[in-house]
Protein backbone atom coordinates (compact mmCIF):
# COMPACT_ATOMS: atom_id res chain seq x y z
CA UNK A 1 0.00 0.00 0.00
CA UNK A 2 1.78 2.93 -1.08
CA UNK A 3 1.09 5.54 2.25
CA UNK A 4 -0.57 9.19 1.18
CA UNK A 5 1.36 12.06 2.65
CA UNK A 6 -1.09 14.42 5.41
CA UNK A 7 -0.65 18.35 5.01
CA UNK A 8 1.53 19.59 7.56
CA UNK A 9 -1.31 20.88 9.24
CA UNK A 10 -4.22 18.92 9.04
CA UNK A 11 -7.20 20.47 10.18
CA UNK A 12 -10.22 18.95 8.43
CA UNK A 13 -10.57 15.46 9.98
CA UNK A 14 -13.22 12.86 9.09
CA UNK A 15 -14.18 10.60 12.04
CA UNK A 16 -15.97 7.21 11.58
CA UNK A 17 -17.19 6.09 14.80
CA UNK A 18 -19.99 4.11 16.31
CA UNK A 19 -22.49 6.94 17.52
CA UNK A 20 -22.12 8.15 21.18
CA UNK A 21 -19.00 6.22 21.92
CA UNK A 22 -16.18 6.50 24.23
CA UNK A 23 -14.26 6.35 21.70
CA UNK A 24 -15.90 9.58 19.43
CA UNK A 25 -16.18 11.48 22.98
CA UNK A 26 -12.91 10.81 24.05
CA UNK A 27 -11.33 12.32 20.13
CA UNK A 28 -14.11 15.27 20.14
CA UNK A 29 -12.36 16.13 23.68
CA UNK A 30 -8.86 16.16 22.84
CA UNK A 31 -9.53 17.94 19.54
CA UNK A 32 -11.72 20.78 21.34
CA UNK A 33 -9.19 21.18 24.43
CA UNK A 34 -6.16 21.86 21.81
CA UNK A 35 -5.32 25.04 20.97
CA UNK A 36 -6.17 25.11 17.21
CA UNK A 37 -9.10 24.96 15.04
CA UNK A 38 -10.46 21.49 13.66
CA UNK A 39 -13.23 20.97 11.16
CA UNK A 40 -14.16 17.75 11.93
CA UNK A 41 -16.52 15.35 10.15
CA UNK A 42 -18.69 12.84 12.41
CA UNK A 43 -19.90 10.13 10.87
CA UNK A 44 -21.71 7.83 12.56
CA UNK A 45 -21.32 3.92 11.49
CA UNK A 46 -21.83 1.06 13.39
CA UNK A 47 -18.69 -0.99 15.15
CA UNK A 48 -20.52 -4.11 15.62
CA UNK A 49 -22.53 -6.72 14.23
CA UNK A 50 -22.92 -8.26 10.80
CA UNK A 51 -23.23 -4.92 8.89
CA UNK A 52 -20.59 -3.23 10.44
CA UNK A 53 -17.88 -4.32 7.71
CA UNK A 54 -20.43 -2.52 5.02
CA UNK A 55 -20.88 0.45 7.13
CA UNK A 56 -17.35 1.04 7.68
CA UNK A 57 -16.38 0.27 3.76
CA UNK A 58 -18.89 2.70 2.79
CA UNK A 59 -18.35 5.63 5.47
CA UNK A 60 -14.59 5.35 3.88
CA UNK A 61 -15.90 5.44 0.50
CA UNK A 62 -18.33 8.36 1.26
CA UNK A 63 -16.36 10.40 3.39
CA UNK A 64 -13.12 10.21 0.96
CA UNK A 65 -15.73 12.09 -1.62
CA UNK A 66 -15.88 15.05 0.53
CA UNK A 67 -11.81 15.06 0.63
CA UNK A 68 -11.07 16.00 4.25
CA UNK A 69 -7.07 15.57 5.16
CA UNK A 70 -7.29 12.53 7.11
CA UNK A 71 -10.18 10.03 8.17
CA UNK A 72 -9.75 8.28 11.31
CA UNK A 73 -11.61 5.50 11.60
CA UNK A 74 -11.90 4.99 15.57
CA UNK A 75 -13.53 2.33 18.07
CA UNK A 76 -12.14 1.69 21.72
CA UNK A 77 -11.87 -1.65 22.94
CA UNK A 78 -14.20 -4.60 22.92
CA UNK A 79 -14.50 -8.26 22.69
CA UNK A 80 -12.19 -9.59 19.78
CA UNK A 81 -15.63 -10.75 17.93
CA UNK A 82 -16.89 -7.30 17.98
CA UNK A 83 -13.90 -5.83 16.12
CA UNK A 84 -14.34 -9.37 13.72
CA UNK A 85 -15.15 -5.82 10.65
CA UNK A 86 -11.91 -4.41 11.06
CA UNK A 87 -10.38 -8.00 9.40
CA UNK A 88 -12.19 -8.06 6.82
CA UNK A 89 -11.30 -8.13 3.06
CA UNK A 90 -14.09 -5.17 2.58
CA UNK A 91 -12.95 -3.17 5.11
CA UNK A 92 -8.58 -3.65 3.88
CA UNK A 93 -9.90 -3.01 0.32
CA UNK A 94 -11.83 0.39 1.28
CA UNK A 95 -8.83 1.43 3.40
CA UNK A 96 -6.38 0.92 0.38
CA UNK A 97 -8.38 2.04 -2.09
CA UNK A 98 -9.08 5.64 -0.40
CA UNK A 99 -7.85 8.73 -2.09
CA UNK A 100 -7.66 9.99 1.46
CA UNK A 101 -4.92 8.70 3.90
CA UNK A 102 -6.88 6.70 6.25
CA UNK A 103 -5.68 6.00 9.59
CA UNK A 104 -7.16 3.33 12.48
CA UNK A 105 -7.79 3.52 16.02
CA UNK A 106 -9.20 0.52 16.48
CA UNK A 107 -9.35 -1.51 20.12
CA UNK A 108 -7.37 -1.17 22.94
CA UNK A 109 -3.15 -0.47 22.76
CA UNK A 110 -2.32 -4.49 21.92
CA UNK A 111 -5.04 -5.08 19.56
CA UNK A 112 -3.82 -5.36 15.77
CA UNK A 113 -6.24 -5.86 12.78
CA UNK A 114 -5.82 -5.78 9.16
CA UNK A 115 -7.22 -2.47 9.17
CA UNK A 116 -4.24 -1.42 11.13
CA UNK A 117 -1.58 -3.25 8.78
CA UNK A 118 -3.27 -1.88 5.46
CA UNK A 119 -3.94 1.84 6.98
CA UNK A 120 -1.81 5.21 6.69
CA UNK A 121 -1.28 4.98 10.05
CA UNK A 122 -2.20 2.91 13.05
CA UNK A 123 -2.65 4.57 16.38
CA UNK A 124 -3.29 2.40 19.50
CA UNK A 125 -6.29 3.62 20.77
CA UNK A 126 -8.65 6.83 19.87
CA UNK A 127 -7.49 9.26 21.65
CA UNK A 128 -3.71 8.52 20.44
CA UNK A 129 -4.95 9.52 17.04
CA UNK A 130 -6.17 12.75 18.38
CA UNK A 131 -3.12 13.30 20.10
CA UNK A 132 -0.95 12.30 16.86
CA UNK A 133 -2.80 14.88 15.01
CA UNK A 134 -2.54 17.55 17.08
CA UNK A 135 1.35 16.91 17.98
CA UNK A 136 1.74 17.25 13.96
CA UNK A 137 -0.53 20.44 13.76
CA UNK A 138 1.76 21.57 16.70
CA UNK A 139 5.20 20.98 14.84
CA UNK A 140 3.51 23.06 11.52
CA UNK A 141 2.96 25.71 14.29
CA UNK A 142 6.43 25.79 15.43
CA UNK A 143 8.00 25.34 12.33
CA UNK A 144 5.87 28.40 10.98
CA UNK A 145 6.88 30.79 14.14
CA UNK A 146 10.98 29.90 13.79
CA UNK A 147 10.86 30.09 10.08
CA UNK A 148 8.88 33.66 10.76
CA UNK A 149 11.25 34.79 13.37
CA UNK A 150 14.24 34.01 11.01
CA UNK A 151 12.97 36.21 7.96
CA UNK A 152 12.40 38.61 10.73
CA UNK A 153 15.91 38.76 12.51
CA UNK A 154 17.34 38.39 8.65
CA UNK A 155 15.41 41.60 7.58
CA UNK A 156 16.21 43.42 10.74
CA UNK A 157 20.06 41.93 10.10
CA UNK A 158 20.11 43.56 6.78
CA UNK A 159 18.52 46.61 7.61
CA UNK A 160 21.10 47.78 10.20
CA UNK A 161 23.81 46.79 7.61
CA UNK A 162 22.33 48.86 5.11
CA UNK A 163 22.26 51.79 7.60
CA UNK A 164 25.64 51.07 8.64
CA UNK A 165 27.19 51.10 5.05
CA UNK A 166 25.20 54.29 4.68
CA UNK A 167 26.64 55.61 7.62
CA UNK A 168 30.56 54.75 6.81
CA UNK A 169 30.10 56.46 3.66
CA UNK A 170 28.76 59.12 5.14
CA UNK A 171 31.33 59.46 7.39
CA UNK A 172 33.32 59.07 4.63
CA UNK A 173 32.59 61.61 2.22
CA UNK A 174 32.44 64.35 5.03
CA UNK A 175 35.94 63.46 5.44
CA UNK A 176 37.04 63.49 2.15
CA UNK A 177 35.48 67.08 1.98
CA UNK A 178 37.15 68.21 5.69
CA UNK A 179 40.27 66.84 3.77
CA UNK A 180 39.95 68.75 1.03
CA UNK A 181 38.69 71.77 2.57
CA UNK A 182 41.84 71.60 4.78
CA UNK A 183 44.49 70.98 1.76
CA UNK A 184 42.63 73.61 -0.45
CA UNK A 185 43.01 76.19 2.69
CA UNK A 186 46.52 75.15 3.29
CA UNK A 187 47.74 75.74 0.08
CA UNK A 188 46.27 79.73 -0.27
């Protein structure tokens, strides 16, 4: 699977998670207690049961239409046959066929699916996705403020040069004249 590259500051996130989960609550918290600004897609699809590997196959397909930077698809833990979507062949297919770089949060920290092996990225739980996210929007921030402050110190840099070549030939000229002046009155 050939991985699709984020923006360096994601901001318009696609979540597909089971409606009024732990898992949903726990990203919607992280994302609203950071200090940046998230458009963020719910979409609600169930995590369990026989039609959960159709739900989650077509959430992918759906949400990738409306081209947000990421989609996380997220579900906390849960008994291993509850998770049984996230293995199959629908579900690996949607993932690697997305025009959108797809990442899972799926189960608790040692749980590992083929969601997780065919995804952009695989973050242990929920809430590490959130945090993954928001550590990357956090390094564009950074990056943005020292590259800022450089062109700023560089411009300031070169602005006091340029006054101080100004200066020096100022200083020169005036005593070029004084010398002149001086040589011109010594020799009447």
């Amino acid at each position: 699977q050939q991985r699709l590259a984020l923006p360096g500051r994601p901001r318009h996130i696609a979540l597909l998670a089971g409606a009024g989960t732990a898992g949903a609550a726990d990203l919607d918290m992280l994302f609203d207690a950071s200090v940046h600004e998230w458009q963020l897609l719910h979409v609600a699809v169930p995590m369990a049961g026989a039609r959960a590997a159709e739900a989650v196959a077509g959430g992918i397909a759906t949400v990738a239409d409306r081209r947000p930077d990421v989609i996380v698809v997220a579900r906390g833990g849960g008994a291993p046959g509850e998770m049984a979507w996230a293995d199959t062949p629908m579900v690996a297919t949607a993932i690697t066929r997305c025009p959108v770089p797809v990442w899972t949060a799926i189960g608790h920290a040692t749980n590992r699916s083929v969601a997780d092996l065919v995804a952009n990225r695989s973050c242990a739980t929920p809430s590490a996705a959130a945090s993954a996210l928001i550590a990357m929007v956090d390094e564009d921030t950074n990056r943005r403020r020292t590259a800022a402050a450089s062109t700023a110190h560089a411009t300031a840099m070169a602005h006091a040069a340029a006054k101080a070549r100004v200066a020096w030939i100022t200083a020169t000229l005036v005593l070029v004249v004084l010398v002149a002046v001086l040589v011109g009155g010594l020799g009447r």
